[in-house]
C-alpha atoms as a PDB file:
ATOM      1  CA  UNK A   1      39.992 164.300 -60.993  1.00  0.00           C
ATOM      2  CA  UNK A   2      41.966 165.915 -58.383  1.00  0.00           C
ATOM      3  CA  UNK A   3      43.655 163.980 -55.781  1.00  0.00           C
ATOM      4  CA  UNK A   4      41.342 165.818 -52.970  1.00  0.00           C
ATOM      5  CA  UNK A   5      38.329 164.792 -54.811  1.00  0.00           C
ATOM      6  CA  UNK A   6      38.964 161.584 -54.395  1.00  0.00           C
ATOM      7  CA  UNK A   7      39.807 161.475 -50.635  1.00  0.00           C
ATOM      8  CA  UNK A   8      36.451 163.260 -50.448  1.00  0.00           C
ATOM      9  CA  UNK A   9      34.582 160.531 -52.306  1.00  0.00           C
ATOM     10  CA  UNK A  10      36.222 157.726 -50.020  1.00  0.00           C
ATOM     11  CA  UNK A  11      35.463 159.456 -46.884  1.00  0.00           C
ATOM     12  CA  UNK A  12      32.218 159.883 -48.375  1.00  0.00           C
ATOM     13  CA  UNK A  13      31.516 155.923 -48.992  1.00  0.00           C
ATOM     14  CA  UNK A  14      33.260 155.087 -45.725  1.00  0.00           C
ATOM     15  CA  UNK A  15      31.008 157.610 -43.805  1.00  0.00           C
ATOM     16  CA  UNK A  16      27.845 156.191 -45.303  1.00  0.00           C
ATOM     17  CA  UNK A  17      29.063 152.884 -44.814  1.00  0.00           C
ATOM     18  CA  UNK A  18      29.583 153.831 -40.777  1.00  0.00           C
ATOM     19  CA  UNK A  19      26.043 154.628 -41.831  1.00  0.00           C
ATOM     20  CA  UNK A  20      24.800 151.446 -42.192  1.00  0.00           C
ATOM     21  CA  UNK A  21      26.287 150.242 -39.282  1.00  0.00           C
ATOM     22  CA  UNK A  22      24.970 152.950 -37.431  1.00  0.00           C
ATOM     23  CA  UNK A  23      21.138 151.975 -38.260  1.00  0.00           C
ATOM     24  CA  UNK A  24      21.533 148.688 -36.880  1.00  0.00           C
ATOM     25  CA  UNK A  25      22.609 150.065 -33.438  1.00  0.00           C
ATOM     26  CA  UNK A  26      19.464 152.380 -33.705  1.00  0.00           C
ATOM     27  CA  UNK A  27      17.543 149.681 -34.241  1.00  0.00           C
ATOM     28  CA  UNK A  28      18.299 147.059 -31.811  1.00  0.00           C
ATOM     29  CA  UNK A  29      19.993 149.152 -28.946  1.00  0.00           C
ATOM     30  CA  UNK A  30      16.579 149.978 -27.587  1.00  0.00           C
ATOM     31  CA  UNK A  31      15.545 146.141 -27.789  1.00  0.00           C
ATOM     32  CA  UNK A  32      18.608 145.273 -26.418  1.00  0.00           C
ATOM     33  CA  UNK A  33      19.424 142.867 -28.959  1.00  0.00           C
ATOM     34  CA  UNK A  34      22.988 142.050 -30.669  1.00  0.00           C
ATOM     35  CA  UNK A  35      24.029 144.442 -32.830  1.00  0.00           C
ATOM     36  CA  UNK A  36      26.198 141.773 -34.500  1.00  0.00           C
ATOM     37  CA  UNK A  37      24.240 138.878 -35.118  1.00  0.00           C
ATOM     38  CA  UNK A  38      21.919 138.106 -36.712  1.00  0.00           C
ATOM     39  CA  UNK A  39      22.683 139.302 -40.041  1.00  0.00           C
ATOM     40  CA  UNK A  40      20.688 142.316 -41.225  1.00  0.00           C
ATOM     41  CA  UNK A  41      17.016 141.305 -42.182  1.00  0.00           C
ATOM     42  CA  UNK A  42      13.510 143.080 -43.131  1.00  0.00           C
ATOM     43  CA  UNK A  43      12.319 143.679 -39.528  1.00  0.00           C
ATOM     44  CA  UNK A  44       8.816 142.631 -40.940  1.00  0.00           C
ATOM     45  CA  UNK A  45       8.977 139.337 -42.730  1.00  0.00           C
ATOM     46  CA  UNK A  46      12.119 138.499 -41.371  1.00  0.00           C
ATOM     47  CA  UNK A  47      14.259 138.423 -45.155  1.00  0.00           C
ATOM     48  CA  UNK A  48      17.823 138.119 -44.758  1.00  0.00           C
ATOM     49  CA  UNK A  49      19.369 141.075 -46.847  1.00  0.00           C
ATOM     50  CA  UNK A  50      21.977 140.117 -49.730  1.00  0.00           C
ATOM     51  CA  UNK A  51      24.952 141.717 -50.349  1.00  0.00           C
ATOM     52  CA  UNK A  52      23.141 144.126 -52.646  1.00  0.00           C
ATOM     53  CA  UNK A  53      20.142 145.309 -50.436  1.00  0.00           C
ATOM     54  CA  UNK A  54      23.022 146.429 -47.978  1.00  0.00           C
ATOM     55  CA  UNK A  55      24.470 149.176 -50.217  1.00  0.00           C
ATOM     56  CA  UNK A  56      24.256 152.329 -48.430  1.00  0.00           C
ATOM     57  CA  UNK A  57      21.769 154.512 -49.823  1.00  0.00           C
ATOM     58  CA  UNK A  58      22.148 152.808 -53.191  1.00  0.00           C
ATOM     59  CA  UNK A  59      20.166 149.831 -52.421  1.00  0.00           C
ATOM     60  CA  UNK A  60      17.008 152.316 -50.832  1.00  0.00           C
ATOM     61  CA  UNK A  61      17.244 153.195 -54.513  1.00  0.00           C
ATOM     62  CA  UNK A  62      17.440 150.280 -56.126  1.00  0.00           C
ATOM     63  CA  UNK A  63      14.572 148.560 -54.478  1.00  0.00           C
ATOM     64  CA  UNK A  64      12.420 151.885 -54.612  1.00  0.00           C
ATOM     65  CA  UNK A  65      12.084 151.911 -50.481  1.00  0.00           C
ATOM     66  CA  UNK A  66      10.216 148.827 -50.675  1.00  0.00           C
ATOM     67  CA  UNK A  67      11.671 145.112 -48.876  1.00  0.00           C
ATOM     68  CA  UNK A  68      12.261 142.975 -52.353  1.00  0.00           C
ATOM     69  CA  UNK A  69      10.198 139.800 -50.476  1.00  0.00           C
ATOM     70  CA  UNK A  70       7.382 141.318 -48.478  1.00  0.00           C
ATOM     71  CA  UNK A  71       7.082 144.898 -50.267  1.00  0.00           C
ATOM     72  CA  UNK A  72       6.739 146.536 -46.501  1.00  0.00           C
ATOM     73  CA  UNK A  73       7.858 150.169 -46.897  1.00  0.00           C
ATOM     74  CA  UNK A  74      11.013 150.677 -46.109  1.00  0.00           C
ATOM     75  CA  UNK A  75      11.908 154.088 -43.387  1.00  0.00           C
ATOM     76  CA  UNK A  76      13.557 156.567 -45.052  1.00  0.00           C
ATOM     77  CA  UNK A  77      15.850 156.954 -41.522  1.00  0.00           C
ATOM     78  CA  UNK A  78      18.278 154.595 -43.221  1.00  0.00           C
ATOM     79  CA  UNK A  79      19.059 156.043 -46.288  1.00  0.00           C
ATOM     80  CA  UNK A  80      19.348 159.379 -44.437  1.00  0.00           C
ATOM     81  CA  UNK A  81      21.859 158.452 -41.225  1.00  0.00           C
ATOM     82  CA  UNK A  82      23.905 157.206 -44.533  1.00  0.00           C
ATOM     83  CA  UNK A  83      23.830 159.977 -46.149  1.00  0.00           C
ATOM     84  CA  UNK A  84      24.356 162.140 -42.808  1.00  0.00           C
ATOM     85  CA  UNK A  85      27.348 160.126 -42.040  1.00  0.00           C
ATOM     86  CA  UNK A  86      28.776 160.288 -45.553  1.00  0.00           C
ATOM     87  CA  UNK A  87      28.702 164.357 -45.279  1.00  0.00           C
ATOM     88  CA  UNK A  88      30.166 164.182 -41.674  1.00  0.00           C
ATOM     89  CA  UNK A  89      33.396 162.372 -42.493  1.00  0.00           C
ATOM     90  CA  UNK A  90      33.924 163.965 -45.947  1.00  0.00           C
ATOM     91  CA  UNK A  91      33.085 167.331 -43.974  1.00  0.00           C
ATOM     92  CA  UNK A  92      35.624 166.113 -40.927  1.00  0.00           C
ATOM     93  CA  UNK A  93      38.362 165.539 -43.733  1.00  0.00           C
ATOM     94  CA  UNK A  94      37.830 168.780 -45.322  1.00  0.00           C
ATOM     95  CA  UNK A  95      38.267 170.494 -42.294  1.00  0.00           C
ATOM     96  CA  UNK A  96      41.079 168.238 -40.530  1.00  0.00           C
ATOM     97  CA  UNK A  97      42.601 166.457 -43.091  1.00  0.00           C
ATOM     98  CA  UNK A  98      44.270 163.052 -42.300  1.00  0.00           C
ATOM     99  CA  UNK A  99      44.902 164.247 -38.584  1.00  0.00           C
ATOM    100  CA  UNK A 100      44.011 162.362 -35.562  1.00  0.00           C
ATOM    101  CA  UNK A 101      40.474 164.735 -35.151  1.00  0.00           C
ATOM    102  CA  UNK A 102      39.168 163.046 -38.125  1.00  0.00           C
ATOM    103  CA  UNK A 103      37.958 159.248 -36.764  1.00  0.00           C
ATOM    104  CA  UNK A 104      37.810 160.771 -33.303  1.00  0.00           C
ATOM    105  CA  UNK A 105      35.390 163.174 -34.510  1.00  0.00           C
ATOM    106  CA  UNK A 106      33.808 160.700 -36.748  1.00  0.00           C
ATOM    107  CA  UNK A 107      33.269 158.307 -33.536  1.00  0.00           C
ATOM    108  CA  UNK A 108      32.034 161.278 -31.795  1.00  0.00           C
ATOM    109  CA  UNK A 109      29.440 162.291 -34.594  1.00  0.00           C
ATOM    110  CA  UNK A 110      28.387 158.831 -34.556  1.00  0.00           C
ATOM    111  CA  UNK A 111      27.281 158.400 -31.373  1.00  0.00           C
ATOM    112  CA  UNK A 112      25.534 161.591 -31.742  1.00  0.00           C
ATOM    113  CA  UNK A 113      23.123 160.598 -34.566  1.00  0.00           C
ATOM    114  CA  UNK A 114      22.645 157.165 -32.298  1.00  0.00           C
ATOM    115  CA  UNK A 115      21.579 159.268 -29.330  1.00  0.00           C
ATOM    116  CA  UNK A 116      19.216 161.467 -31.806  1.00  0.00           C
ATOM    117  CA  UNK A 117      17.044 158.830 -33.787  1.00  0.00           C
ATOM    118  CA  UNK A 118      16.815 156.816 -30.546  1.00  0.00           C
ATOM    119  CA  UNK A 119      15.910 159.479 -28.526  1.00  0.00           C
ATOM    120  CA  UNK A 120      12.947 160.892 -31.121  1.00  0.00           C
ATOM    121  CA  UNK A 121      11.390 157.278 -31.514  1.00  0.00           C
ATOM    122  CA  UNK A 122      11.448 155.904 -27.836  1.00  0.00           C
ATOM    123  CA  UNK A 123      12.575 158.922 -25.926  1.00  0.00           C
ATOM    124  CA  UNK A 124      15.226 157.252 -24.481  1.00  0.00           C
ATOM    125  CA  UNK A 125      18.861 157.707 -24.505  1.00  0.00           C
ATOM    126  CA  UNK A 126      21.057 154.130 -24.201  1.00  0.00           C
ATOM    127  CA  UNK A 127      23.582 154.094 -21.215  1.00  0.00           C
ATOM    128  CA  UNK A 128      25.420 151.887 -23.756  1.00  0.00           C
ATOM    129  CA  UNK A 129      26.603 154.846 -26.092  1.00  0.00           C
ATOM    130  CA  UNK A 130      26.481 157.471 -23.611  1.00  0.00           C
ATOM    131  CA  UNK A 131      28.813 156.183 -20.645  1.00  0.00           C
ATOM    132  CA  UNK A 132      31.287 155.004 -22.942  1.00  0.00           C
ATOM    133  CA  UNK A 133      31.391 157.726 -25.082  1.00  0.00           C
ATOM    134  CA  UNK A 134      32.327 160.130 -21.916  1.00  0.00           C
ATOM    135  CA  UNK A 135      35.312 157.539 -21.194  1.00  0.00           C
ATOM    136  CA  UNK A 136      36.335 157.320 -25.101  1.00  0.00           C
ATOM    137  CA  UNK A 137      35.693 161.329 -24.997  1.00  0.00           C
ATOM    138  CA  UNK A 138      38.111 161.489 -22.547  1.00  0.00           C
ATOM    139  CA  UNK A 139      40.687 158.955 -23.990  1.00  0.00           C
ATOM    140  CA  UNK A 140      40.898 160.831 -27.023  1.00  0.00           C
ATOM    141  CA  UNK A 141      41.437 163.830 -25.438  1.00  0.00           C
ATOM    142  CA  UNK A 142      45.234 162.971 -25.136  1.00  0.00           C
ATOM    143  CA  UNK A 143      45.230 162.895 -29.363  1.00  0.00           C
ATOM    144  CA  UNK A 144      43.209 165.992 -29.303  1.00  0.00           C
ATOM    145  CA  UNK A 145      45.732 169.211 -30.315  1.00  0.00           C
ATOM    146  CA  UNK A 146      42.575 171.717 -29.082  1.00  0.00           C
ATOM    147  CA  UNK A 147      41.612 169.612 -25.913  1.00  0.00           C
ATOM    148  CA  UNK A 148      43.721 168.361 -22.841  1.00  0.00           C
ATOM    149  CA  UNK A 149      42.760 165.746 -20.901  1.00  0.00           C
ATOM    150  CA  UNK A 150      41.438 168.414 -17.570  1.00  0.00           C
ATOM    151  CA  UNK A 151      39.202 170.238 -20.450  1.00  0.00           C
ATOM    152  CA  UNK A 152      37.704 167.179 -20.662  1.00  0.00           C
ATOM    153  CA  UNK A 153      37.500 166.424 -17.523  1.00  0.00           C
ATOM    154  CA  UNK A 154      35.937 169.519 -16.416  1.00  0.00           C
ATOM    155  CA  UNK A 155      33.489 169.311 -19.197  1.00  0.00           C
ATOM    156  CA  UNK A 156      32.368 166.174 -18.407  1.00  0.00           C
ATOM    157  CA  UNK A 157      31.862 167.775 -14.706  1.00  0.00           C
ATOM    158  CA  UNK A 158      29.966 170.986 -15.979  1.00  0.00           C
ATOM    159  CA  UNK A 159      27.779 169.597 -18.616  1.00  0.00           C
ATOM    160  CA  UNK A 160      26.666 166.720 -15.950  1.00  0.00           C
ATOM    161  CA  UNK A 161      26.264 169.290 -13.354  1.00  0.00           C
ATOM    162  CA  UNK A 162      24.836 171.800 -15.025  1.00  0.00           C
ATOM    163  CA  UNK A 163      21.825 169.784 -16.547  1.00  0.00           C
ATOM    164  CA  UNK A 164      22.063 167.996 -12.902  1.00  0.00           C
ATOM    165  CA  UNK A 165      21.050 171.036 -11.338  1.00  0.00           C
ATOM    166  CA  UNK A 166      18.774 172.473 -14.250  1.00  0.00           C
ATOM    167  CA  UNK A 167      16.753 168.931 -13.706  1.00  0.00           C
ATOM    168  CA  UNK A 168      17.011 169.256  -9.675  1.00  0.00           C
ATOM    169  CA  UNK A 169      15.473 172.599  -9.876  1.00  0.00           C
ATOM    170  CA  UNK A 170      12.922 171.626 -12.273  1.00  0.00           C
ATOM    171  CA  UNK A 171      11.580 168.770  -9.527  1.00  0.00           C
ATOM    172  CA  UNK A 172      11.891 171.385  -6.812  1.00  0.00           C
ATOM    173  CA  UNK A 173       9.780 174.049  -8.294  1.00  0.00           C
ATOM    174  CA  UNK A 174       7.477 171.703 -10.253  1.00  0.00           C
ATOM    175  CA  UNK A 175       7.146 168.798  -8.248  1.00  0.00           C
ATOM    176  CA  UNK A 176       7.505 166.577 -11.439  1.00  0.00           C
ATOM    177  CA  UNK A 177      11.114 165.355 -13.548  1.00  0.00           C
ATOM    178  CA  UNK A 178      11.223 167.695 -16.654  1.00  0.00           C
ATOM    179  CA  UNK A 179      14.555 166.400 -18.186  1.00  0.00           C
ATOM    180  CA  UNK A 180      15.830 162.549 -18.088  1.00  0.00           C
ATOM    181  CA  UNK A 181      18.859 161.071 -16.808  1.00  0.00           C
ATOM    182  CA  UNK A 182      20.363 160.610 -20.528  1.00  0.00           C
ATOM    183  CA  UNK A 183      19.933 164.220 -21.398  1.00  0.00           C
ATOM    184  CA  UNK A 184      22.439 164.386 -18.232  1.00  0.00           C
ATOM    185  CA  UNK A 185      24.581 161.643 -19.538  1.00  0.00           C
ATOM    186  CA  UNK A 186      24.629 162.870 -22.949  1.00  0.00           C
ATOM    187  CA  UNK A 187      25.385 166.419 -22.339  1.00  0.00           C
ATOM    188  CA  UNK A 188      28.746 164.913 -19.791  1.00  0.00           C
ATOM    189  CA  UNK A 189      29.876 162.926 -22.841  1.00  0.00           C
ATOM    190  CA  UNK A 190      29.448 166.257 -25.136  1.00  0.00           C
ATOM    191  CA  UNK A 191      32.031 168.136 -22.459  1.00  0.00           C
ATOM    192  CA  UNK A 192      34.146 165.167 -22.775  1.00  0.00           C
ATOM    193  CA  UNK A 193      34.967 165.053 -26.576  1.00  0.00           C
ATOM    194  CA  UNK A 194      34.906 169.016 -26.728  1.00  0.00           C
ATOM    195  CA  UNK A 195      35.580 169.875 -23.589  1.00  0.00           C
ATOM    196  CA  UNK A 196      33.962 172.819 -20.707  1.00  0.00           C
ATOM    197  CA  UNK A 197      34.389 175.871 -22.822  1.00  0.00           C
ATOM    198  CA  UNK A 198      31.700 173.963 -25.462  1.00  0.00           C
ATOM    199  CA  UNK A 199      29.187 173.736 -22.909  1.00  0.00           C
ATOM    200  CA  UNK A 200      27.661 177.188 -22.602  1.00  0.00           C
ATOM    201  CA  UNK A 201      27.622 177.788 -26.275  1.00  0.00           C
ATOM    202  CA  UNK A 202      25.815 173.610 -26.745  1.00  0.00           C
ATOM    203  CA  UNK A 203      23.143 174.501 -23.971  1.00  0.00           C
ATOM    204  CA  UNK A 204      22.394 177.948 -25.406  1.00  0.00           C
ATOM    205  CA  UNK A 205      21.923 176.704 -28.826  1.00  0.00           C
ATOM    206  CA  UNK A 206      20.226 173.202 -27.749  1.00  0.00           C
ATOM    207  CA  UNK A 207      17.612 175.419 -25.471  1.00  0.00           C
ATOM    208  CA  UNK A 208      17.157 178.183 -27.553  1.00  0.00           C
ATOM    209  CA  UNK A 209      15.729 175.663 -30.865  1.00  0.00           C
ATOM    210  CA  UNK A 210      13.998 173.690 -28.530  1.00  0.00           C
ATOM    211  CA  UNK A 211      12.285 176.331 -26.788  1.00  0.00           C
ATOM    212  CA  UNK A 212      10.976 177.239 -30.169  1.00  0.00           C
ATOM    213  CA  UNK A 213      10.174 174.034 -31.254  1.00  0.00           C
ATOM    214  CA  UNK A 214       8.017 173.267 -28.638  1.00  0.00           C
ATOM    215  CA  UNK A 215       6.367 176.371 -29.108  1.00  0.00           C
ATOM    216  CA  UNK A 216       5.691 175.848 -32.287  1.00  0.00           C
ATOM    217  CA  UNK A 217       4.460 172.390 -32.004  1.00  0.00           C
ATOM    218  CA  UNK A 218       2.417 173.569 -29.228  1.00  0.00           C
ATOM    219  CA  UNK A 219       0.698 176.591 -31.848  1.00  0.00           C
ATOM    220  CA  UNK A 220       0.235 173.480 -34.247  1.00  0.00           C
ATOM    221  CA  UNK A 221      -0.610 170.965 -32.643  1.00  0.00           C
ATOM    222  CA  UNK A 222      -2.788 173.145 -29.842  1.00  0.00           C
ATOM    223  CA  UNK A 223      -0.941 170.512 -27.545  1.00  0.00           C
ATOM    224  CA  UNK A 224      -0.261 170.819 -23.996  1.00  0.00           C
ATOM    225  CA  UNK A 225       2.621 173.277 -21.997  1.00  0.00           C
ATOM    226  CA  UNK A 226       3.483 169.490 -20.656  1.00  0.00           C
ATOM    227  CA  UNK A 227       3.671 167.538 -23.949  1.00  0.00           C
ATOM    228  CA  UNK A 228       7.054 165.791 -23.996  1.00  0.00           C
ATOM    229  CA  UNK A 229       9.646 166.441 -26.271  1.00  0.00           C
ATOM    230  CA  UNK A 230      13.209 164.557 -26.791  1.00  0.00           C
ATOM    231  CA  UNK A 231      15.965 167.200 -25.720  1.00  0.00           C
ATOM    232  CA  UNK A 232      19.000 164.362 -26.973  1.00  0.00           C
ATOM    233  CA  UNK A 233      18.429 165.499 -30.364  1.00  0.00           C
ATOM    234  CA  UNK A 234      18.581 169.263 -29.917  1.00  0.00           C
ATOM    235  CA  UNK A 235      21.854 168.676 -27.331  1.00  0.00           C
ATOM    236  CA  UNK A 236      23.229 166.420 -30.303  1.00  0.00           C
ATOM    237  CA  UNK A 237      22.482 169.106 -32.678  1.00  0.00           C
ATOM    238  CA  UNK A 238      24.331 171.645 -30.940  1.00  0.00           C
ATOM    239  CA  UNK A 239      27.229 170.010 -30.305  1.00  0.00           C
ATOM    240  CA  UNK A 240      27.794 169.313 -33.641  1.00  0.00           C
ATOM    241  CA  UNK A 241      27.218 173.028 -34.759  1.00  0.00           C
ATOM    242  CA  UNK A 242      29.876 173.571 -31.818  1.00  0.00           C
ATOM    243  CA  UNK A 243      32.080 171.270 -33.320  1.00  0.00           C
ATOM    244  CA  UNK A 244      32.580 172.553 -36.484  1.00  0.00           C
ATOM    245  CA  UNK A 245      31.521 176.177 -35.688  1.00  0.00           C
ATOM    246  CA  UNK A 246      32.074 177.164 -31.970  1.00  0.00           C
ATOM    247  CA  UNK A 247      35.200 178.642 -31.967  1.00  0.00           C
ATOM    248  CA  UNK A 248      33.634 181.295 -34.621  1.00  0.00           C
ATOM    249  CA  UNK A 249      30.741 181.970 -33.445  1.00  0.00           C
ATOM    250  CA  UNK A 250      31.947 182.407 -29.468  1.00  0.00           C
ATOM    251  CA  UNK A 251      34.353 185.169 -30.960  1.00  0.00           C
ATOM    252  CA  UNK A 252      31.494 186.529 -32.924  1.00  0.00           C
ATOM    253  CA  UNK A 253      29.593 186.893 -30.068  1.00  0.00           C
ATOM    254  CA  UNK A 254      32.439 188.250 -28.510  1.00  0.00           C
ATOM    255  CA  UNK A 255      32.992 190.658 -30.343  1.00  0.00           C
ATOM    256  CA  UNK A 256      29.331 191.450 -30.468  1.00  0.00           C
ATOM    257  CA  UNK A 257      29.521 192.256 -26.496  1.00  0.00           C
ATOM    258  CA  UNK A 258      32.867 194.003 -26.787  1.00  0.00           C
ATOM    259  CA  UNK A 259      30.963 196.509 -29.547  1.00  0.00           C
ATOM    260  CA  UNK A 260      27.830 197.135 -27.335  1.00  0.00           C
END
């Protein structure tokens, strides 16, 4: 076994690990509980996990997605953020090695997936990760080879502004809010860990799949023009395809005008 494959494999466990963690902050962030104590436990009869029923992904498995004292089902969302942040840091390492980009990316990532599973079940987005994130975002801009510290600071000022404005319109012209506060937030703490250029290309991608989801959901569902729809995960989704894939497709597209 190669000496790459095995960096891959740790990054791997450690991401799905992060995981773990990860699905206790989407858990109790919106209750506004400790995400330290208690220990982890079967949020229907209250059973305190062992060691072994803490095993990311492993221990879904092993107890066949079922709590080992009560049998209440348990939500696939856990094994998946595990597995989603297992393929984030062993994708990070492949792409950045041992650099500094690797846990600041991770951290970013992270608070991403937070953001995303919170948003879609209480259509919310917590203050707690996404005003810290813009100050870490801009922290880490001073490791960052690719960002300065003013690219972060001016995209925490356009992506703020721009869904600022987007929401102001909104309320002018329909008299009603169409985007929250944390889809504000969220998108200033995007343009802090990847700075202004990021933001066009994250807002184009994040409105163009939600425009069609909502359609579609509307053709399905025969809901509503007005039926609400979390935008977090769509702006986390694009930031992450901007992340790894910007830089290419913003020359592609460049390219694509320069050819017309």
């Amino acid at each position: 076994m190669s000496l790459f494959l095995v960096w891959c494999i740790i990054f791997f466990v450690l991401g799905a690990c992060i995981g773990s963690f990860l699905n206790v902050c989407i858990y109790r962030l919106p209750q506004g509980r400790s995400i330290v104590r208690p220990g982890s436990a079967c949020p229907e009869c209250g059973h305190s996990l062992a060691w072994w029923e803490n095993i990311p992904i492993v221990s879904y498995l092993l107890l066949r997605a079922r709590c080992r004292s009560c049998r209440a089902p348990i939500s696939f969302q856990y094994p998946l953020v595990e597995l989603l942040m297992g393929v984030a840091a062993t994708a990070l390492f492949m792409r950045y090695g041992l650099g500094p980009e690797m846990p600041i990316y991770l951290c970013f990532i992270g608070c991403l997936l937070v953001v995303t599973f919170v948003d879609l079940e209480h259509q919310i987005i917590p203050d707690i990760v996404s005003l810290p994130g813009i100050v870490l975002g801009f922290i880490f801009s001073f490791w960052l080879p690719e960002l300065s510290w003013m690219d972060s600071i001016v995209g925490v000022l356009t992506g703020g502004g721009i869904l600022y404005m987007v929401a102001w319109l909104y309320y002018v012209i329909a008299h009603r809010e169409g985007m929250g506060g944390g889809d504000i937030k969220l998108l200033a703490m995007i343009g802090a860990f990847l700075g202004w250029k990021s933001i066009p290309l994250v807002i184009f991608l994040s409105a163009a799949v939600g425009a069609a989801t909502g359609l579609t959901l509307m053709v399905v569902s025969r809901g509503g023009r007005h039926s609400a729809i979390p935008y977090g995960p769509f702006l986390a989704g694009a930031a992450v395809i901007a992340l790894f894939w910007g830089s290419e497709l913003i020359r592609w597209y460049s390219g694509f005008l320069a050819g017309v």
